[in-house]
Protein backbone atom coordinates (compact mmCIF):
# COMPACT_ATOMS: atom_id res chain seq x y z
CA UNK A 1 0.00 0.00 0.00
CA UNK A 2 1.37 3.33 -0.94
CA UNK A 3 0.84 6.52 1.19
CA UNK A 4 -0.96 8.12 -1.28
CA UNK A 5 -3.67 5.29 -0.04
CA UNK A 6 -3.24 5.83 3.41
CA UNK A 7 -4.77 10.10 3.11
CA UNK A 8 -8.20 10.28 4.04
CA UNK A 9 -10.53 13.08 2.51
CA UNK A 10 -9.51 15.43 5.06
CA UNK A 11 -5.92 15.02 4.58
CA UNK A 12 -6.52 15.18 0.55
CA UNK A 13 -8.52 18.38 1.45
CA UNK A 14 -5.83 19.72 3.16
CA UNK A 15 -3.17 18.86 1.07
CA UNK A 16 -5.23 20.49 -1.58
CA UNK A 17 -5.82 23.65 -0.06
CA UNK A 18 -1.85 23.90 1.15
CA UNK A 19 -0.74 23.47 -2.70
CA UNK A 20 -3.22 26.11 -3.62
CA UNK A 21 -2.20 28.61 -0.84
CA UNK A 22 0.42 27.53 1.61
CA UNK A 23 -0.16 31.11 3.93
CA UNK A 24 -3.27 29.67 5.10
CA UNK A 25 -3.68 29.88 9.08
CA UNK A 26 -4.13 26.58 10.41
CA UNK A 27 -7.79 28.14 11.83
CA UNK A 28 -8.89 29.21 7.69
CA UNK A 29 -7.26 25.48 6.71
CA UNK A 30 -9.41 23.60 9.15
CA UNK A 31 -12.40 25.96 7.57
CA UNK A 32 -11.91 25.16 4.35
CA UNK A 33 -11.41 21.30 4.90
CA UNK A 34 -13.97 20.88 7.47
CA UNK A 35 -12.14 20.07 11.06
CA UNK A 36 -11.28 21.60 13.69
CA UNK A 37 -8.31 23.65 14.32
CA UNK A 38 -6.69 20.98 16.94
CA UNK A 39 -7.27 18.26 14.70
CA UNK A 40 -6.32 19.74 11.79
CA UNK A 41 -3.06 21.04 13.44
CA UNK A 42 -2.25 17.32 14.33
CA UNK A 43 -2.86 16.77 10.94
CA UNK A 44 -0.96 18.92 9.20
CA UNK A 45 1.61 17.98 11.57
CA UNK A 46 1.47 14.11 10.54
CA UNK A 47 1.58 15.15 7.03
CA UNK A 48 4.82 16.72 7.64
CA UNK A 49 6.45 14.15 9.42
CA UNK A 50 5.43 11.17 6.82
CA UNK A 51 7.16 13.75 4.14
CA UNK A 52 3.70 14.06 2.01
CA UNK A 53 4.15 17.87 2.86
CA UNK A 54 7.58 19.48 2.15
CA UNK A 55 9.23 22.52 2.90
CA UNK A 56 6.57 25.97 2.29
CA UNK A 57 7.96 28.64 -0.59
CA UNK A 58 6.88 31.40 -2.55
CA UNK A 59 6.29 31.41 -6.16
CA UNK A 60 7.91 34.34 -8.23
CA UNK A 61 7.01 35.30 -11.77
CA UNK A 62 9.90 34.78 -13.70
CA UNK A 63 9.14 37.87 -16.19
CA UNK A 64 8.54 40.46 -12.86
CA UNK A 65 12.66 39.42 -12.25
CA UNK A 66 14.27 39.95 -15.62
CA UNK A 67 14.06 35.93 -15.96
CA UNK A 68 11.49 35.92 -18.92
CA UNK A 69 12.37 33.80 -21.25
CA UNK A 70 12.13 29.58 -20.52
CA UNK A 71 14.53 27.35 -22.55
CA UNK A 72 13.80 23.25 -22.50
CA UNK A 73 17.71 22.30 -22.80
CA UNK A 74 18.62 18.17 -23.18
CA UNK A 75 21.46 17.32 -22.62
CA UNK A 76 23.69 14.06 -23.35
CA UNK A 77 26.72 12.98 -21.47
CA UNK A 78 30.05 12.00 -21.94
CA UNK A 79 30.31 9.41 -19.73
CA UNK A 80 27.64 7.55 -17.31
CA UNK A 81 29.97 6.15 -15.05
CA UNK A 82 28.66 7.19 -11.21
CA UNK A 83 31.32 10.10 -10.53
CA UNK A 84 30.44 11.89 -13.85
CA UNK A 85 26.59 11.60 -13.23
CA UNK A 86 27.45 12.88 -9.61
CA UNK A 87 29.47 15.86 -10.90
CA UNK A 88 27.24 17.22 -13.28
CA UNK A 89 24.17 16.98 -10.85
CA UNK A 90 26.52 18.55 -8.07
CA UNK A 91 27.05 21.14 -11.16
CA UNK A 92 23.11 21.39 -11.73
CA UNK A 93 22.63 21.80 -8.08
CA UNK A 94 24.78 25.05 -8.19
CA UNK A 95 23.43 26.60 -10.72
CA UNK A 96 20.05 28.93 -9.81
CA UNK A 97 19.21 29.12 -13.61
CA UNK A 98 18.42 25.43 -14.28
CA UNK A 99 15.04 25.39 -11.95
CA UNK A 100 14.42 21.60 -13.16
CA UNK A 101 16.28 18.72 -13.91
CA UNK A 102 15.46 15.30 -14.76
CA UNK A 103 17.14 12.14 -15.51
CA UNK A 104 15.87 10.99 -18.48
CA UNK A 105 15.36 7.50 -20.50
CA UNK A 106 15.99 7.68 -23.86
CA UNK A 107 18.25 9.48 -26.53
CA UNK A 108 19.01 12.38 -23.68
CA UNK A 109 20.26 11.70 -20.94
CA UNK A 110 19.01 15.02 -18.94
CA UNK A 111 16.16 17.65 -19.13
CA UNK A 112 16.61 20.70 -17.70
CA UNK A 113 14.64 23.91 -17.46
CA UNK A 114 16.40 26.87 -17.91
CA UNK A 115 15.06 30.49 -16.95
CA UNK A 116 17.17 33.24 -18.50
CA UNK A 117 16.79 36.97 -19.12
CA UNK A 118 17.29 36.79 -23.29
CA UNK A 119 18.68 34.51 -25.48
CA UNK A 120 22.16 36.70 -25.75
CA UNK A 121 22.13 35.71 -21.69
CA UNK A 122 21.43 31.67 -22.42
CA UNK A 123 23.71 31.73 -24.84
CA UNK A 124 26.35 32.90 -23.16
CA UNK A 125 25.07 29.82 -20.49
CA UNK A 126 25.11 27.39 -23.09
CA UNK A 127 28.51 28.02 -24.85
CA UNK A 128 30.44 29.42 -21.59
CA UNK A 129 29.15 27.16 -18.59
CA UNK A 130 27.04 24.08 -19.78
CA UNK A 131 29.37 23.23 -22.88
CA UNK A 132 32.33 23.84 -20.87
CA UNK A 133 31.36 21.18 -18.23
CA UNK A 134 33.45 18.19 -19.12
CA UNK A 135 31.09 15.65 -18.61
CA UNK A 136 28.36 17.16 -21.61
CA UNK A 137 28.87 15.75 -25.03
CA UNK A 138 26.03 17.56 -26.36
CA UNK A 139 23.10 19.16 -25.79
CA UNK A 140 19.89 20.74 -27.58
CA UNK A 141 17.71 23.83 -27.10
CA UNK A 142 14.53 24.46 -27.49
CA UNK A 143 13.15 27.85 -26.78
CA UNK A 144 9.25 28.15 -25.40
CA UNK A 145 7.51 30.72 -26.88
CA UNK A 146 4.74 31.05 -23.85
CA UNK A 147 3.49 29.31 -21.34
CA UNK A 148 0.27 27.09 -21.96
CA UNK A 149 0.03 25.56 -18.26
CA UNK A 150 1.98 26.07 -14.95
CA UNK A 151 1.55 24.48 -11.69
CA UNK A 152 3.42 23.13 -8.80
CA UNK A 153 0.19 21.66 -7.53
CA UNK A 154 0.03 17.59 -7.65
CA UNK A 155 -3.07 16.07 -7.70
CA UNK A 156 -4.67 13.91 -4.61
């Protein structure tokens, strides 16, 4: 049995609501999914501790920072022994302007979202920092001319 089979409505209902606005007071949460504060507290709490809920952020809009434009980058290695797959995720780690990264099946061995001011500024990414990393054979761009759907918010 996974966990996801363990949440009762309430704890859907609350995991729902946190996704869709994580400043909630625990007293407007246990409104909006139906318990009271105390339990919903304990809840919340449980949820925390089982690692269903994570850490609580803000969301920034890339444009309102100078950090308009999105580029879908895949990338292929050099190597895929273990220390070169460790340095180039220790190397994706460190950079702030890949915001996602995925090991991938397939003809790529990485996907990475890259937010970047223009395409001079992911260029100079591209040619300067990713292309200089010696474990990347290759990689390919593809620039995203808007955004059709965005959410962080998984479904329960």
């Amino acid at each position: 049995m996974n966990q996801s089979d363990q949440l009762d409505p309430i704890d859907r209902r609350i995991v729902s609501a946190l996704q869709d606005d994580g400043t909630l007071s625990n007293a407007d949460l246990a409104q909006r999914v139906g318990a009271s504060s105390a339990s919903c507290w304990r809840r919340v709490k449980a949820l925390e501790a089982s690692g269903v809920l994570t850490r609580t952020v803000r969301l920034v809009d890339p444009a309102a920072v100078g950090r308009g434009v999105n580029v879908l980058c895949n990338v292929r290695m050099r190597s895929h022994a273990v220390e070169a797959r460790q340095a180039f995720e220790q190397f994706v780690d460190g950079r702030p302007e890949i915001v996602e990264s995925f090991s991938m099946s397939g003809e790529w061995d990485y996907l990475m979202r890259i937010v970047v001011a223009d395409v001079s500024d992911y260029n100079h990414f591209l040619m300067q920092v990713l292309l200089g990393h010696p474990s990347v054979a290759g990689a390919s761009s593809h620039f995203a001319l808007s955004m059709t759907k965005y959410t962080t918010a998984i479904p329960v």
